[in-house]
PDB file of N, CA and C in Angstrom:
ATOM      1  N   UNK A   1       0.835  -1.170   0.000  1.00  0.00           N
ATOM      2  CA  UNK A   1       0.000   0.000   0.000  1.00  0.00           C
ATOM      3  C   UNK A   1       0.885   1.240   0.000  1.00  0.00           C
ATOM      4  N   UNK A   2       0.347   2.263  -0.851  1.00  0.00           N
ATOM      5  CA  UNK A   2       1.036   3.367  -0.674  1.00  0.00           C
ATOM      6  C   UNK A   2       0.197   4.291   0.056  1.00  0.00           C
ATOM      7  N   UNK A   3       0.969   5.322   0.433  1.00  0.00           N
ATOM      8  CA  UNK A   3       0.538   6.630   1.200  1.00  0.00           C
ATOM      9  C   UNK A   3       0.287   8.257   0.263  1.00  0.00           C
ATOM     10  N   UNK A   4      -0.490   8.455  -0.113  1.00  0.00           N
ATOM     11  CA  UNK A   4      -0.264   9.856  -0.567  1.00  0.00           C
ATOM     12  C   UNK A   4      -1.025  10.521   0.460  1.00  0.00           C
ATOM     13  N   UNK A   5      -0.975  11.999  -0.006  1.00  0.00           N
ATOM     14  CA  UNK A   5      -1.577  13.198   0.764  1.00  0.00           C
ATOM     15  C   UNK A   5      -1.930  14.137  -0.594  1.00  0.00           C
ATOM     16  N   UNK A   6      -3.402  14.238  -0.386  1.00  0.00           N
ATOM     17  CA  UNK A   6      -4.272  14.967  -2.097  1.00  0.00           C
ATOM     18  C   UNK A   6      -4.953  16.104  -1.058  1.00  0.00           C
ATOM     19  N   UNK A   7      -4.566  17.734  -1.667  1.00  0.00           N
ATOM     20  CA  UNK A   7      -5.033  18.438  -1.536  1.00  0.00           C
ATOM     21  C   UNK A   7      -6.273  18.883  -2.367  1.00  0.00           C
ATOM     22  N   UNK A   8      -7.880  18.916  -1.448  1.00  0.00           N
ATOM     23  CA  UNK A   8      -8.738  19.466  -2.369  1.00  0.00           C
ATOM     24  C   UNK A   8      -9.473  20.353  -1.634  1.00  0.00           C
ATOM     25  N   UNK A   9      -9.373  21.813  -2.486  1.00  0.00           N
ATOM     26  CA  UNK A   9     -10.447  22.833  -2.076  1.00  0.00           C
ATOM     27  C   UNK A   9      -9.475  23.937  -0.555  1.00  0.00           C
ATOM     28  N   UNK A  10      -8.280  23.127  -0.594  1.00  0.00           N
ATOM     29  CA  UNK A  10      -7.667  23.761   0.492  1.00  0.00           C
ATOM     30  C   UNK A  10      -7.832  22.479   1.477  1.00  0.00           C
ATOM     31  N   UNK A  11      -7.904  21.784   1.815  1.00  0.00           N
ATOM     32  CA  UNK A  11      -8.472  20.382   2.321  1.00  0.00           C
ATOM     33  C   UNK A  11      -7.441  19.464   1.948  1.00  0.00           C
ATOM     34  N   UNK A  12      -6.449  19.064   3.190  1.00  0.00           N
ATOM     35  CA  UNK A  12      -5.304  17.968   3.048  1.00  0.00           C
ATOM     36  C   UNK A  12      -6.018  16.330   3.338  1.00  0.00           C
ATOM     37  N   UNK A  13      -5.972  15.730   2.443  1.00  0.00           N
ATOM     38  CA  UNK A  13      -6.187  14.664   2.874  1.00  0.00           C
ATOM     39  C   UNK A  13      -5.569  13.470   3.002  1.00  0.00           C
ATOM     40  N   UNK A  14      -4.925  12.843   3.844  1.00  0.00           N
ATOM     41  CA  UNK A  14      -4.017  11.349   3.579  1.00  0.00           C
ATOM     42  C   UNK A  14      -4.634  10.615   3.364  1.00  0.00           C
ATOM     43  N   UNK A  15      -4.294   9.509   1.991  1.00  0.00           N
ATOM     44  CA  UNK A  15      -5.304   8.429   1.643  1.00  0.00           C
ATOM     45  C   UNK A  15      -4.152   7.048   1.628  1.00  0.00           C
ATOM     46  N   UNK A  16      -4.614   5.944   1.590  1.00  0.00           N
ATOM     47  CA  UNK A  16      -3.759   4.739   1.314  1.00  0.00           C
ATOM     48  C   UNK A  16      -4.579   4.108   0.057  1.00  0.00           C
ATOM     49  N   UNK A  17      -3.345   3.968  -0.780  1.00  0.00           N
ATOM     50  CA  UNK A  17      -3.897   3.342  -2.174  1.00  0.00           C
ATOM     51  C   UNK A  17      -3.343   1.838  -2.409  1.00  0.00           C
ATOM     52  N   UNK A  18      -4.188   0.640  -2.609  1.00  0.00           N
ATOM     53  CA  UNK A  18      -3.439  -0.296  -3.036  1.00  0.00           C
ATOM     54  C   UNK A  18      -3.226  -0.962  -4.414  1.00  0.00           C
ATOM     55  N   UNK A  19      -2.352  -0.990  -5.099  1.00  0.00           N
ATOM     56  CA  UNK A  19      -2.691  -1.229  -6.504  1.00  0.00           C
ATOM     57  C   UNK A  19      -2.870  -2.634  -6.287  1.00  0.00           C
ATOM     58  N   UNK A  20      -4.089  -3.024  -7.235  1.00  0.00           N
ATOM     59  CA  UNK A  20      -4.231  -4.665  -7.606  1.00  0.00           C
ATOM     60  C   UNK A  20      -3.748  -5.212  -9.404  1.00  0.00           C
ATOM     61  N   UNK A  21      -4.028  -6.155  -9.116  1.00  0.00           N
ATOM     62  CA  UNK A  21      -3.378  -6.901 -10.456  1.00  0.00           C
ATOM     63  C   UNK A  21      -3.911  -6.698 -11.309  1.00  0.00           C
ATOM     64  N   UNK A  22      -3.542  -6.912 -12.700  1.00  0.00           N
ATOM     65  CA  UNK A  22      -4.413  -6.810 -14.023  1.00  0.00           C
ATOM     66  C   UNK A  22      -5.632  -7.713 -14.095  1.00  0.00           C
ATOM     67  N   UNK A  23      -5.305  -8.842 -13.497  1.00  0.00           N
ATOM     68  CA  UNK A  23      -6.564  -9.889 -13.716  1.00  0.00           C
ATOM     69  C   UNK A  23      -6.980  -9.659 -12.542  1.00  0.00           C
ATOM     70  N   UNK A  24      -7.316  -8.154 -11.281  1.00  0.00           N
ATOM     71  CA  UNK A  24      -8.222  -8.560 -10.138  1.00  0.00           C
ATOM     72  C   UNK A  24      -9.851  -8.635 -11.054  1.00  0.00           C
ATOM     73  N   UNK A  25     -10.791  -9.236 -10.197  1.00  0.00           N
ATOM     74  CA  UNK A  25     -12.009  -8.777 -10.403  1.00  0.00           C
ATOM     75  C   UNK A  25     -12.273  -8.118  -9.490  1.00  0.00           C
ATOM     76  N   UNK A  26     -13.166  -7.158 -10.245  1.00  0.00           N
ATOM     77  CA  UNK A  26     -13.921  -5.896  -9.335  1.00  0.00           C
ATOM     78  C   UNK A  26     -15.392  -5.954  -8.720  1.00  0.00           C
ATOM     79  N   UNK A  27     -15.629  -6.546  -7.651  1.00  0.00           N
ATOM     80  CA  UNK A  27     -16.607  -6.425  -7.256  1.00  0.00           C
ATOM     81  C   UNK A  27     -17.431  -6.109  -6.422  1.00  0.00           C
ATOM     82  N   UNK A  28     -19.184  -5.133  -6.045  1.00  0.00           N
ATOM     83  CA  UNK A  28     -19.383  -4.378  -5.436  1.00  0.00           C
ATOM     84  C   UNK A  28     -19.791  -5.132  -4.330  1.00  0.00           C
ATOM     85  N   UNK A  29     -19.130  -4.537  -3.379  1.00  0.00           N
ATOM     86  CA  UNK A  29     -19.106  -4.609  -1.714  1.00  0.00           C
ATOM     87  C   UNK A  29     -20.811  -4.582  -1.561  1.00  0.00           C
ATOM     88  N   UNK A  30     -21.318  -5.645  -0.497  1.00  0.00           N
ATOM     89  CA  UNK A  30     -22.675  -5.396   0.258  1.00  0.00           C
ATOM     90  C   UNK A  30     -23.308  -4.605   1.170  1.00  0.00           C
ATOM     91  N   UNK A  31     -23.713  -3.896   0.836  1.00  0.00           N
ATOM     92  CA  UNK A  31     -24.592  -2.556   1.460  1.00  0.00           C
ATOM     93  C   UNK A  31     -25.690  -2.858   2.923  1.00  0.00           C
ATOM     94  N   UNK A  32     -25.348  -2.389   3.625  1.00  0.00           N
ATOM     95  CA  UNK A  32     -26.156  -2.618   4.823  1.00  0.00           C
ATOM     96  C   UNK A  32     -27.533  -2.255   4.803  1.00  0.00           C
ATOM     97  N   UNK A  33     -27.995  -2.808   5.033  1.00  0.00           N
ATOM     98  CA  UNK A  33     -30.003  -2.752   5.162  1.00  0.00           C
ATOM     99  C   UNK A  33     -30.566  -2.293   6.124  1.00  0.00           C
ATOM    100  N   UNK A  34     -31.156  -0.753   6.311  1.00  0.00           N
ATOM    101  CA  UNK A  34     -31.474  -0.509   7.006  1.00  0.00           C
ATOM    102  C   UNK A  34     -31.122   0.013   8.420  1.00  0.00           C
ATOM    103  N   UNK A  35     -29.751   0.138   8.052  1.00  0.00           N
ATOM    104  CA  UNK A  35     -28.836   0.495   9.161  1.00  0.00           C
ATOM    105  C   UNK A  35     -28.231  -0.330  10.160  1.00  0.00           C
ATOM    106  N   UNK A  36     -28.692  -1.540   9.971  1.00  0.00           N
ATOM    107  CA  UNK A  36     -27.995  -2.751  10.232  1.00  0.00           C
ATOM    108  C   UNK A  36     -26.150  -2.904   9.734  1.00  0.00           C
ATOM    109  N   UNK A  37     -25.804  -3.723  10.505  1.00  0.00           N
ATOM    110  CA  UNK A  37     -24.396  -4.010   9.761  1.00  0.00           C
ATOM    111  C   UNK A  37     -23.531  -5.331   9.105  1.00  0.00           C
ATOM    112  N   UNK A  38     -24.713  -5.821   8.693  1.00  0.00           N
ATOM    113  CA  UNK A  38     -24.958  -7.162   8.318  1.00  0.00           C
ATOM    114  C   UNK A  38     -25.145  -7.320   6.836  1.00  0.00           C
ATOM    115  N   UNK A  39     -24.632  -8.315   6.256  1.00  0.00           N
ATOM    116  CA  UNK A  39     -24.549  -7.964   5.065  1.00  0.00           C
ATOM    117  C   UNK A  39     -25.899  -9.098   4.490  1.00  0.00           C
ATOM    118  N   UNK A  40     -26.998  -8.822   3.516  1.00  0.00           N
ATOM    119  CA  UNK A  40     -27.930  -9.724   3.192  1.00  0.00           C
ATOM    120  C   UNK A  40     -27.666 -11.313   3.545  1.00  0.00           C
ATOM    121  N   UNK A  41     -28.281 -12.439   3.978  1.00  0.00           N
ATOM    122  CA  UNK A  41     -28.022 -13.331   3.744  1.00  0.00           C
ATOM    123  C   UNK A  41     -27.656 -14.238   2.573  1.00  0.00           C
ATOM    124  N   UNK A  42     -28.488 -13.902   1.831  1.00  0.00           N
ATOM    125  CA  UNK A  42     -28.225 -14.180   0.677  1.00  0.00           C
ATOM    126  C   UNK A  42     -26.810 -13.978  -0.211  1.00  0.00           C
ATOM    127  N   UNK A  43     -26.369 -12.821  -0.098  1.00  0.00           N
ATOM    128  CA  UNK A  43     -24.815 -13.103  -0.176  1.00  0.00           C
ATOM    129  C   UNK A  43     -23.812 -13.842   0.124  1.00  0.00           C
ATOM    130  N   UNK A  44     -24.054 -14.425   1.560  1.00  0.00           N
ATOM    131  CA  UNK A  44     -23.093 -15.360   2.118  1.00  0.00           C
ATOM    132  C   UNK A  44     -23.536 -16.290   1.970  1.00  0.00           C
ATOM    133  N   UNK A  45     -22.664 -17.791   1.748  1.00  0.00           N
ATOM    134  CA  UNK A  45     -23.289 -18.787   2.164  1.00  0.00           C
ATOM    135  C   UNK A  45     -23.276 -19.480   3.420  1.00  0.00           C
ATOM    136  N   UNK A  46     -22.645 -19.101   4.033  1.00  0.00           N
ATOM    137  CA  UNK A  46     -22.430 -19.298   5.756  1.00  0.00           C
ATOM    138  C   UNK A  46     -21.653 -17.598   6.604  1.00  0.00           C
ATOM    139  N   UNK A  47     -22.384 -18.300   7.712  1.00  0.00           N
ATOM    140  CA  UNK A  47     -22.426 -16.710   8.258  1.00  0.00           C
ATOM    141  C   UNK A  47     -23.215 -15.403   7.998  1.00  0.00           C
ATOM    142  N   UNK A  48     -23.150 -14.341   8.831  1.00  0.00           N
ATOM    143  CA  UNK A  48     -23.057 -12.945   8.600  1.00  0.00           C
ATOM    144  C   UNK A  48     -22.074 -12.153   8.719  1.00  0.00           C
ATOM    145  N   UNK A  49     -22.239 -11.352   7.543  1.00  0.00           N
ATOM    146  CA  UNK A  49     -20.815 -10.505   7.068  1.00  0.00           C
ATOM    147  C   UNK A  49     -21.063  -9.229   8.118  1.00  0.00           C
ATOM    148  N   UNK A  50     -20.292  -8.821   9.231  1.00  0.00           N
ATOM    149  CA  UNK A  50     -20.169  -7.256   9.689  1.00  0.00           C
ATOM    150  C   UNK A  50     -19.648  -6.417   8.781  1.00  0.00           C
ATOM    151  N   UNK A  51     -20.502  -5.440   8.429  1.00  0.00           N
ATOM    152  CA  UNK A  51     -20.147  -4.260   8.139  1.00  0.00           C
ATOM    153  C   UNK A  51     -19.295  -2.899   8.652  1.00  0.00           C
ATOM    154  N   UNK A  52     -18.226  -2.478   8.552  1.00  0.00           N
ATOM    155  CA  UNK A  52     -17.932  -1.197   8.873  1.00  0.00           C
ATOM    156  C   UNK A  52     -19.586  -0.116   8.975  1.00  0.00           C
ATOM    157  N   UNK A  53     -19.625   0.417  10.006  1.00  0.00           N
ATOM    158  CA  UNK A  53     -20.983   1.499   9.467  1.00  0.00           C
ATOM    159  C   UNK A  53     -20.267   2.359   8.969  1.00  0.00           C
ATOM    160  N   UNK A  54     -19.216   2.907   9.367  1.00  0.00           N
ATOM    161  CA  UNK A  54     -18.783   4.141   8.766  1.00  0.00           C
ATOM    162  C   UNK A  54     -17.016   3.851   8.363  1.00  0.00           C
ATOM    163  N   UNK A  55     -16.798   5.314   7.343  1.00  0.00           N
ATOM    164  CA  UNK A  55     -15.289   5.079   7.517  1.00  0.00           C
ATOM    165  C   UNK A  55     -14.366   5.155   8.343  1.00  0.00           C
ATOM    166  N   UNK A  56     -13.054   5.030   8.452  1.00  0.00           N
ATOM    167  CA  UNK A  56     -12.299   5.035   9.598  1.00  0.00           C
ATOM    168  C   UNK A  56     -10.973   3.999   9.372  1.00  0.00           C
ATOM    169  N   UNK A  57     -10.504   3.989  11.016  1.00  0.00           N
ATOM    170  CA  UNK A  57      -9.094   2.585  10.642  1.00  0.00           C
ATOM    171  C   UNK A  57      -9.342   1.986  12.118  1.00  0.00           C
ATOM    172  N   UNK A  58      -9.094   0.764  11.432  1.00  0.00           N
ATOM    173  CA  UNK A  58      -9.333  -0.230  12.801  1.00  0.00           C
ATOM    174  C   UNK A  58      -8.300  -0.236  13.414  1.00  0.00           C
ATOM    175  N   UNK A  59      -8.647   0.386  15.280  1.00  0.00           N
ATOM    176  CA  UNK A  59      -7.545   0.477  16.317  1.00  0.00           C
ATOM    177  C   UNK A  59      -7.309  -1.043  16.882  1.00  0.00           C
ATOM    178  N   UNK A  60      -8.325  -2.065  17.033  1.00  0.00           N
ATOM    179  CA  UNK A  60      -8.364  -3.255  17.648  1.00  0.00           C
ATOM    180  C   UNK A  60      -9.255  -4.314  17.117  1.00  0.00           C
ATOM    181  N   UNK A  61      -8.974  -5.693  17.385  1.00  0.00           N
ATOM    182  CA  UNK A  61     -10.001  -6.951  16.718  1.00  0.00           C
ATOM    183  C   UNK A  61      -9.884  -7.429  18.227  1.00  0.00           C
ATOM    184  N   UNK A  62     -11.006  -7.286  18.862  1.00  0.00           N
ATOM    185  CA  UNK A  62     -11.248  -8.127  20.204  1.00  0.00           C
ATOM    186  C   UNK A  62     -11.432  -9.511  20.381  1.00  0.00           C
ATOM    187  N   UNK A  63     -11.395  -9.786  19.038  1.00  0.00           N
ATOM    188  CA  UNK A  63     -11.707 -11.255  19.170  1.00  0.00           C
ATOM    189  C   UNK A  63     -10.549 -11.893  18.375  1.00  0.00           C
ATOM    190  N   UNK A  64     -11.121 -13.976  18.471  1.00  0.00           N
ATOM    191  CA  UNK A  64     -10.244 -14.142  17.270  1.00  0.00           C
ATOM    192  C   UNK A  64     -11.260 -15.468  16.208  1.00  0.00           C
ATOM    193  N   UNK A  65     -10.502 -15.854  15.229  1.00  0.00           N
ATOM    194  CA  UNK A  65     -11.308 -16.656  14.542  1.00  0.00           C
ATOM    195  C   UNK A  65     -11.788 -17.814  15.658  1.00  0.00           C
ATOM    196  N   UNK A  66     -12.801 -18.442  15.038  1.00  0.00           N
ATOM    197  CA  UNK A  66     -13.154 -19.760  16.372  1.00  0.00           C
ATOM    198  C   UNK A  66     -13.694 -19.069  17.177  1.00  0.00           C
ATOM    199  N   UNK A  67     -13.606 -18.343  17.874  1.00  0.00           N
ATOM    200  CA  UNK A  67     -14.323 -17.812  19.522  1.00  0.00           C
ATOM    201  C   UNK A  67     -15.587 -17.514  19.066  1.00  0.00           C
ATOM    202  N   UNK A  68     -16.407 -18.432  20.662  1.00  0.00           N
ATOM    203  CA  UNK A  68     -18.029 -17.686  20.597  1.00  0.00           C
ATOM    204  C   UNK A  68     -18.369 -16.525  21.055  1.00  0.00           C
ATOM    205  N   UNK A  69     -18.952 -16.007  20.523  1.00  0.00           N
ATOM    206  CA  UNK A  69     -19.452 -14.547  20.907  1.00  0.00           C
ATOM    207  C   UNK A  69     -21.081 -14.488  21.249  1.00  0.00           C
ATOM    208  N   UNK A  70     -21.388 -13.483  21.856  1.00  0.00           N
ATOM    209  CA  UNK A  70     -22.345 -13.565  22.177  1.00  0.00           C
ATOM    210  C   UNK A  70     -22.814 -12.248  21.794  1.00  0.00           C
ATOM    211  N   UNK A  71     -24.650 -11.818  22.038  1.00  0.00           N
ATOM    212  CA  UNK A  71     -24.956 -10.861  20.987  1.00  0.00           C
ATOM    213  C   UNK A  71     -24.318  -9.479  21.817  1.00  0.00           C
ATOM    214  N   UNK A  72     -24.606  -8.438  21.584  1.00  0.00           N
ATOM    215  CA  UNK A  72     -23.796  -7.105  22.021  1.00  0.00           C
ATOM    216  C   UNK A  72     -22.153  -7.883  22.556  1.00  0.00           C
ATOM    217  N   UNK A  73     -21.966  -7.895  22.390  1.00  0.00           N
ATOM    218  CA  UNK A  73     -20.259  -8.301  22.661  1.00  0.00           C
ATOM    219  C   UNK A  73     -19.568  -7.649  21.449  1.00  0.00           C
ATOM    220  N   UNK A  74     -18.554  -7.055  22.104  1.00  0.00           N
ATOM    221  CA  UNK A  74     -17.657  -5.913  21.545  1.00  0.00           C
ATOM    222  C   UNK A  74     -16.886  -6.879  20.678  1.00  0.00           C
ATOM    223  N   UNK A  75     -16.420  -6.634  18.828  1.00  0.00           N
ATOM    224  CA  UNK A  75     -15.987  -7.511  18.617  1.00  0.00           C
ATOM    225  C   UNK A  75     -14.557  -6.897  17.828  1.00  0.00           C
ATOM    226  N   UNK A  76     -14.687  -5.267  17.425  1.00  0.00           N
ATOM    227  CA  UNK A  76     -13.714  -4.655  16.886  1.00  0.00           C
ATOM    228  C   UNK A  76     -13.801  -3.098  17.313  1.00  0.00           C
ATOM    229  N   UNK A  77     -12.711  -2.717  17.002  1.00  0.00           N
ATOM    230  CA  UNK A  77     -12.938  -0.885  17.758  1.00  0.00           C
ATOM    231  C   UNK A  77     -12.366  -0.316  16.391  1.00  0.00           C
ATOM    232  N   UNK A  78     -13.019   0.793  15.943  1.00  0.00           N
ATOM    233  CA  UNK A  78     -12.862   1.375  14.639  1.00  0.00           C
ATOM    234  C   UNK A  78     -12.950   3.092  14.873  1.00  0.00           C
ATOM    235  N   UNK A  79     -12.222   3.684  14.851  1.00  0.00           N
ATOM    236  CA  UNK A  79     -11.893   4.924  14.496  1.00  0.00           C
ATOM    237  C   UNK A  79     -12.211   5.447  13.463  1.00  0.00           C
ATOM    238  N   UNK A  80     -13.059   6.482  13.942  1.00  0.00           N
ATOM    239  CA  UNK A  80     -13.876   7.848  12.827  1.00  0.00           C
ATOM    240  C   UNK A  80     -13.833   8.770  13.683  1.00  0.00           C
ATOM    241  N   UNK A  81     -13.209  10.088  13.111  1.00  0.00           N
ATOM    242  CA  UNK A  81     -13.140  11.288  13.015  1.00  0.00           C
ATOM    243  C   UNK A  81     -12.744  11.345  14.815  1.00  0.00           C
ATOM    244  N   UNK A  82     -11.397  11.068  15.219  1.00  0.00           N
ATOM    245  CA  UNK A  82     -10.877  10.729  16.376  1.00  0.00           C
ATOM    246  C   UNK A  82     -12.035  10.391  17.122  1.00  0.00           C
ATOM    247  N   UNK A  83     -13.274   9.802  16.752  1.00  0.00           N
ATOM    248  CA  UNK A  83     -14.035   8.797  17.883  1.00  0.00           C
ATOM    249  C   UNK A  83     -13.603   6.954  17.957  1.00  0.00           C
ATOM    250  N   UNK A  84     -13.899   6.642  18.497  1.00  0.00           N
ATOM    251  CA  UNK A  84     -14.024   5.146  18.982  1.00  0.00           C
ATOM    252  C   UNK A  84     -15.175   4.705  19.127  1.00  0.00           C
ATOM    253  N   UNK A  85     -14.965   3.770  18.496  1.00  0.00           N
ATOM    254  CA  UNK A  85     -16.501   3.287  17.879  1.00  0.00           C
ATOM    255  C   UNK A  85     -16.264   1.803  18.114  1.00  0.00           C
ATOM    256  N   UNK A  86     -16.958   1.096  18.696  1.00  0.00           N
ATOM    257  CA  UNK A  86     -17.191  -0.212  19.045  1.00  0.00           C
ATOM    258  C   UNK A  86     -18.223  -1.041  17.929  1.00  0.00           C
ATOM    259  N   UNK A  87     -17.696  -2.178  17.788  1.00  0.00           N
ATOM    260  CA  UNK A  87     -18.556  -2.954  16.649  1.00  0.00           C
ATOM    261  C   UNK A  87     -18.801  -4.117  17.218  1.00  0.00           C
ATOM    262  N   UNK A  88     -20.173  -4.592  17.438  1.00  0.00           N
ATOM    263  CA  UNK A  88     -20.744  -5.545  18.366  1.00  0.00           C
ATOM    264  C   UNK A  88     -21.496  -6.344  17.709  1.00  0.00           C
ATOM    265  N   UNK A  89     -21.407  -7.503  18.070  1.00  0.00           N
ATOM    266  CA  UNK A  89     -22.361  -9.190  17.585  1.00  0.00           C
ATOM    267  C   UNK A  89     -23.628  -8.354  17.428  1.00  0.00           C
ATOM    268  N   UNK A  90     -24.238  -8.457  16.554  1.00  0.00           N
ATOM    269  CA  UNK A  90     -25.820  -8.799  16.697  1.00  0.00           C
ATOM    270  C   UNK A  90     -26.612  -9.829  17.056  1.00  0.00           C
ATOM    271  N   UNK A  91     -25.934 -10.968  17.121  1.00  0.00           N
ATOM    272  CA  UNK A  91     -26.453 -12.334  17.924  1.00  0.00           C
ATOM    273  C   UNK A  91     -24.958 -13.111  18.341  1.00  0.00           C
ATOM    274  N   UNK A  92     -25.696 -14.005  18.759  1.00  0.00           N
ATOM    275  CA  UNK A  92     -24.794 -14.967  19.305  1.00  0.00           C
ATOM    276  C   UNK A  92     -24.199 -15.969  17.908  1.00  0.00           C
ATOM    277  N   UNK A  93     -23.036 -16.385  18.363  1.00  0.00           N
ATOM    278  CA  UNK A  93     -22.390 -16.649  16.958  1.00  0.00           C
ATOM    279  C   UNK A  93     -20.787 -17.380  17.122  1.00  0.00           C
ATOM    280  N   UNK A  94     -20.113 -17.574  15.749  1.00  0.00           N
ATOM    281  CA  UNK A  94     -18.887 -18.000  16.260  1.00  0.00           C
ATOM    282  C   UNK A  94     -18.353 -17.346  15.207  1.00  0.00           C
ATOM    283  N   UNK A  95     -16.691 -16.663  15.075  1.00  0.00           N
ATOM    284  CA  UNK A  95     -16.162 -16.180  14.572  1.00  0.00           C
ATOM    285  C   UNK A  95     -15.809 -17.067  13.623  1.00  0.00           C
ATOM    286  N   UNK A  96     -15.983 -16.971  12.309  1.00  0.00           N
ATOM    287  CA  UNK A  96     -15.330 -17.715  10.973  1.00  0.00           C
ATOM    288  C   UNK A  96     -14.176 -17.264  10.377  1.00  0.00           C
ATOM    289  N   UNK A  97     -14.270 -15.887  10.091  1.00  0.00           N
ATOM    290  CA  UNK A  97     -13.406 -15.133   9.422  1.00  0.00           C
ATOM    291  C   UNK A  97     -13.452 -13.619   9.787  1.00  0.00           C
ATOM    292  N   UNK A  98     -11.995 -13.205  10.005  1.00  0.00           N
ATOM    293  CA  UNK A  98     -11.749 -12.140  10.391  1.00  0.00           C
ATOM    294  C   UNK A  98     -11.033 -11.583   9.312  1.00  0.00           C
ATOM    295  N   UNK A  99     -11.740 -10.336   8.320  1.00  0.00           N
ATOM    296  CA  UNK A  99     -11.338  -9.845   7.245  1.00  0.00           C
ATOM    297  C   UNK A  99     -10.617  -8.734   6.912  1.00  0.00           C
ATOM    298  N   UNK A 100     -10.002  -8.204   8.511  1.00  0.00           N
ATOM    299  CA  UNK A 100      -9.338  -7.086   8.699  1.00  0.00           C
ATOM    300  C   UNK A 100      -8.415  -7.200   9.673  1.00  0.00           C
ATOM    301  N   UNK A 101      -7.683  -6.202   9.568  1.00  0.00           N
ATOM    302  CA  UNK A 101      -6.390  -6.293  10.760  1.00  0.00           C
ATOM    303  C   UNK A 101      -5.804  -4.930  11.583  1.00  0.00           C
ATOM    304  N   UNK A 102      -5.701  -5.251  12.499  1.00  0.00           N
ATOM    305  CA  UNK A 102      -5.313  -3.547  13.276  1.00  0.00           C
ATOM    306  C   UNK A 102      -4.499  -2.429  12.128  1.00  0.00           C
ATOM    307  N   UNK A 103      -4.813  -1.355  11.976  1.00  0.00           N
ATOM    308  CA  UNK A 103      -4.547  -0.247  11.692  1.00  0.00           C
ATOM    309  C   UNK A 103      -4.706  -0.099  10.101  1.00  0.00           C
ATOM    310  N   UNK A 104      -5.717  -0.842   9.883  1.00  0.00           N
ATOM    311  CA  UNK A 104      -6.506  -0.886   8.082  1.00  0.00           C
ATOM    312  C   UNK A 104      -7.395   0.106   8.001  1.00  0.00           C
ATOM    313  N   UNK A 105      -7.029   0.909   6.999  1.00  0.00           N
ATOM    314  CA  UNK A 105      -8.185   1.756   6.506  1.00  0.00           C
ATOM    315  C   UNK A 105      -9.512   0.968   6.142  1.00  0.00           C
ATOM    316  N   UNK A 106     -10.639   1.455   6.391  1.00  0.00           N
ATOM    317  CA  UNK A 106     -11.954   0.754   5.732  1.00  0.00           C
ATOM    318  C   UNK A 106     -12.783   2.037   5.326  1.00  0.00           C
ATOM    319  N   UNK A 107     -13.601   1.219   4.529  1.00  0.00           N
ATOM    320  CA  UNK A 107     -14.594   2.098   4.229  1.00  0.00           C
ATOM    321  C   UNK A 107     -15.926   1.652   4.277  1.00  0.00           C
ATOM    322  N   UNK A 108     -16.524   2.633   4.349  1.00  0.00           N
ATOM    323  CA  UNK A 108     -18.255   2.455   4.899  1.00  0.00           C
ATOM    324  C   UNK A 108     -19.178   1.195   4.420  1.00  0.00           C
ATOM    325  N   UNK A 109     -19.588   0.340   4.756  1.00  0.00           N
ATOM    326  CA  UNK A 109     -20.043  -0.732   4.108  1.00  0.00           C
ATOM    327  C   UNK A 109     -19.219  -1.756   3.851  1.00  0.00           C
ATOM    328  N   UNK A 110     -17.700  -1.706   4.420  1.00  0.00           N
ATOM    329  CA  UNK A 110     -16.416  -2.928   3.852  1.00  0.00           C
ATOM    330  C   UNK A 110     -17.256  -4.073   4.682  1.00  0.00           C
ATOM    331  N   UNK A 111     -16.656  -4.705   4.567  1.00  0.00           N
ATOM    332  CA  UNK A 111     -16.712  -6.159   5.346  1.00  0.00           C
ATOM    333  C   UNK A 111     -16.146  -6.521   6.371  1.00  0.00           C
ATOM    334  N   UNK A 112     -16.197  -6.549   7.352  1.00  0.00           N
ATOM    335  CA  UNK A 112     -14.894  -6.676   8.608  1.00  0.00           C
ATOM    336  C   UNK A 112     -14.784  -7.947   8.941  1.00  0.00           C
ATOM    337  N   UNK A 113     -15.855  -8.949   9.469  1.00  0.00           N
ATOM    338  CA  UNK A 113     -15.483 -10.394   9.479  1.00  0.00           C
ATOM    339  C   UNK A 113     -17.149 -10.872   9.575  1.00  0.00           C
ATOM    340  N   UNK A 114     -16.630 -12.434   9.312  1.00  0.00           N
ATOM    341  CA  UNK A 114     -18.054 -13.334   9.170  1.00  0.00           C
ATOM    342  C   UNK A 114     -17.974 -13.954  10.498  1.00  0.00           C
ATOM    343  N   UNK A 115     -19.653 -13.401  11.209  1.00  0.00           N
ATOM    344  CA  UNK A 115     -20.314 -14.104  12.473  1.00  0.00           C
ATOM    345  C   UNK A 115     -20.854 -15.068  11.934  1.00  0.00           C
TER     346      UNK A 115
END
């Protein structure tokens, strides 16, 4: 990943860019329903996908793959606009996949891991 810094409007912004391969496929990320952070079922075939709600960079993963969780249980801490923002089970569940890692940029709607 690279680092730039793009000035717009008078407005500094640091972004991280990652270039992918010629043969990536491009495909659109699942949109949260309703303000939920869950990604349709129908998309997955096992599990539910957590959503980032907003943008930011992940300070912590409280959990790890395998572990049961239970519903409100804190499962990642994500940083927006110097807040701390906690990302919690919506049910009870077991960690499958954890799709992010401390200090990753995300963006609104990414995927963070499958409950």
């Amino acid at each position: 990943m690279k680092n730039y810094e793009i000035e717009i409007d008078g407005q500094v912004y640091h972004v991280k860019v990652r270039e992918l391969p010629d043969d990536a496929v491009m495909t659109e990320q699942p949109k949260a329903d309703s303000g939920r952070h869950v990604a349709d079922s129908a998309t997955q075939t096992e599990g539910k996908t957590m959503l980032a709600p907003m943008a930011g960079t992940i300070l912590r993963i409280l959990v790890k793959e395998g572990q049961r969780v239970k519903k409100g249980e804190n499962l990642i801490v994500l940083e927006a606009m110097k807040m701390e923002n906690e990302i919690v089970a919506d049910e009870d569940g077991v960690i499958s996949s954890i799709l992010v890692k401390a200090n990753d940029s995300v963006e609104s709607d990414q995927p963070l891991l499958i409950l």
